[in-house]
C-alpha atoms as a PDB file:
ATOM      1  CA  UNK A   1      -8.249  -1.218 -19.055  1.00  0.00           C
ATOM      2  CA  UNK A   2      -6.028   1.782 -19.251  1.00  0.00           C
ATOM      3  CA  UNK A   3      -4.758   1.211 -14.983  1.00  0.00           C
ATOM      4  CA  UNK A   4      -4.093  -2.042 -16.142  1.00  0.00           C
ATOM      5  CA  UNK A   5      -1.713  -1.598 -18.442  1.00  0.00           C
ATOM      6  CA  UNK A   6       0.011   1.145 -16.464  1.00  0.00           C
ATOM      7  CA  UNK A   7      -0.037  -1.252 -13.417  1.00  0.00           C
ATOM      8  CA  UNK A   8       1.735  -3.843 -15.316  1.00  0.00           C
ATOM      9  CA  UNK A   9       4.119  -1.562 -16.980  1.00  0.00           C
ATOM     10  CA  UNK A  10       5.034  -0.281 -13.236  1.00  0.00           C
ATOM     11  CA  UNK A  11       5.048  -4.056 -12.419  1.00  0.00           C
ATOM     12  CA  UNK A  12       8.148  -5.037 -14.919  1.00  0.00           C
ATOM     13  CA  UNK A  13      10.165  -1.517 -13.752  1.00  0.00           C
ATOM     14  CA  UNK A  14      10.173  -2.649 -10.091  1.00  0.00           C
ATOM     15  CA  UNK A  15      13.556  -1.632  -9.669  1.00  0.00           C
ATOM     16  CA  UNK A  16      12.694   2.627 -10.297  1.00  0.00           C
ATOM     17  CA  UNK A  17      11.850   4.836  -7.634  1.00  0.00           C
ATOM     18  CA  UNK A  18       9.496   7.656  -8.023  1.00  0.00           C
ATOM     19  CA  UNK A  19       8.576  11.048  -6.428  1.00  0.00           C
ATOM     20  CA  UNK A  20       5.308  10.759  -4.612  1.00  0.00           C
ATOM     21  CA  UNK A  21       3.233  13.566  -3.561  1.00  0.00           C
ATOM     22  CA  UNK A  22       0.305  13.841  -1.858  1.00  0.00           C
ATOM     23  CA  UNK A  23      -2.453  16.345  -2.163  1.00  0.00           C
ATOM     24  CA  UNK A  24      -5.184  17.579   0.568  1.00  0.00           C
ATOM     25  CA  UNK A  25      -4.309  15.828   3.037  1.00  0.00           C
ATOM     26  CA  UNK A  26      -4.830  17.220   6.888  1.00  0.00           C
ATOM     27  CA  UNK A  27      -2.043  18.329   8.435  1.00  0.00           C
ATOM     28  CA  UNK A  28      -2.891  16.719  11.772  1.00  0.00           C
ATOM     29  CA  UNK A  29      -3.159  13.155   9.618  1.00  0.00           C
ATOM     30  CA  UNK A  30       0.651  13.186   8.916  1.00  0.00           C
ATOM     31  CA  UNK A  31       1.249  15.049  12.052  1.00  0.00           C
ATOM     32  CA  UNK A  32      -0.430  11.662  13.954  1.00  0.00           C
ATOM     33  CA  UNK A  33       0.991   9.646  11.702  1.00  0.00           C
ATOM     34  CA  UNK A  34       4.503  10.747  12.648  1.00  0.00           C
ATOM     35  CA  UNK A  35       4.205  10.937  16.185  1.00  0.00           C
ATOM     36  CA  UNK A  36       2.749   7.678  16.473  1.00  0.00           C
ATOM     37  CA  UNK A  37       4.085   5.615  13.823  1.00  0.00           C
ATOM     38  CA  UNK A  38       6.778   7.109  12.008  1.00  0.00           C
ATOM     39  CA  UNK A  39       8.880   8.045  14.964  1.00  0.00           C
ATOM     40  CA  UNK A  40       8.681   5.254  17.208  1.00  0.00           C
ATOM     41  CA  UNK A  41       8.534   2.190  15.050  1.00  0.00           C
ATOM     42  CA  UNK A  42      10.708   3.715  12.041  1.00  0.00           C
ATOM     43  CA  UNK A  43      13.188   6.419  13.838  1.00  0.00           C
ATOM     44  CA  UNK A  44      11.650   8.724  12.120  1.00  0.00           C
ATOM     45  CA  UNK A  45      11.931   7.506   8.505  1.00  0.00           C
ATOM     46  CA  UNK A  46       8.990   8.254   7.179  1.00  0.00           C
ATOM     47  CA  UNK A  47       9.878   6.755   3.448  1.00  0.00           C
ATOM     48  CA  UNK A  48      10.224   3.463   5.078  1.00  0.00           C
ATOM     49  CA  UNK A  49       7.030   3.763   6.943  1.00  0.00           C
ATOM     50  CA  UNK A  50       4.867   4.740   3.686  1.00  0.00           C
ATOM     51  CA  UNK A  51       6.410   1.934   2.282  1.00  0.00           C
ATOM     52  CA  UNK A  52       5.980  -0.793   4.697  1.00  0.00           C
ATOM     53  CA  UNK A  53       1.981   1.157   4.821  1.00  0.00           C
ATOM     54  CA  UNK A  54       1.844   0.139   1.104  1.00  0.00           C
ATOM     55  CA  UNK A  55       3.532  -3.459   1.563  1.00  0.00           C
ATOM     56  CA  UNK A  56       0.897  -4.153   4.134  1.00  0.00           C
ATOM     57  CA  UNK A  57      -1.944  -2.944   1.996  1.00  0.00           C
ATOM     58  CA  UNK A  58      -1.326  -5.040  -0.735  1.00  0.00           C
ATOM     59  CA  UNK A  59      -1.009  -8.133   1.199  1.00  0.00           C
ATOM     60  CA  UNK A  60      -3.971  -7.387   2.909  1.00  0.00           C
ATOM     61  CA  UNK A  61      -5.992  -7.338  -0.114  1.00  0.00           C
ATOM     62  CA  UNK A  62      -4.016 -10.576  -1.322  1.00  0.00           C
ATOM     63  CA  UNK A  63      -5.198 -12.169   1.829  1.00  0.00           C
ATOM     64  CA  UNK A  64      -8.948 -10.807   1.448  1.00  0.00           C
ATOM     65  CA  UNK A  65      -8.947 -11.838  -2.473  1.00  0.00           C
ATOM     66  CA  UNK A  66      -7.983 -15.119  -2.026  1.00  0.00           C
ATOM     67  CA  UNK A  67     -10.032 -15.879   1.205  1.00  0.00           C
ATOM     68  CA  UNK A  68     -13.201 -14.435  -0.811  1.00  0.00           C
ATOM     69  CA  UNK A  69     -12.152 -16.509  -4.103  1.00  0.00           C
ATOM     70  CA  UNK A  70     -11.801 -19.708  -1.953  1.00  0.00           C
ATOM     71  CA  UNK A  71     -15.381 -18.769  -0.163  1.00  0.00           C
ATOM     72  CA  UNK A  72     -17.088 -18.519  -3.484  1.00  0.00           C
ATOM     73  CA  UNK A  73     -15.139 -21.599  -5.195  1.00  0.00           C
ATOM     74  CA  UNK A  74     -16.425 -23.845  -2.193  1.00  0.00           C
ATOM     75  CA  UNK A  75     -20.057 -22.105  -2.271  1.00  0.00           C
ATOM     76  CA  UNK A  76     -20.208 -22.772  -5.973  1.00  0.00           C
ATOM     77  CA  UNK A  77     -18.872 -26.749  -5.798  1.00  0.00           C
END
């Protein structure tokens, strides 16, 4: 209950950037990351890249959530 209110409170301030770090993650991970994504796709901007990562993500899961509420609302009829 508690993510969900800080989700929606994130939700409604849209418009505010934040500092991310990230912890314990391998150095070879972001190295790989950069050389194969980062620099070729984004000219080396990796903000934009983590970004469009995140964007994809999230409509990914859209896509899954729907396609598995549609699967169980025809099972169920």
């Amino acid at each position: 209950m508690h993510m969900k209110m800080k989700t929606a409170v994130l939700a409604q301030q849209n418009d505010r950037m934040v500092e991310l770090t990230f912890h314990n993650v391998p150095a070879s991970l972001l190295s790989e990351f950069a050389e194969k994504i980062v620099k070729p796709y984004y000219k080396g901007n990796i903000n934009a890249a983590i970004q469009d990562l995140l964007r994809q993500a999230l409509r990914e899961q859209d896509f899954v959530h729907s396609h598995v509420t549609h699967t169980r609302n025809s099972v169920e009829a």
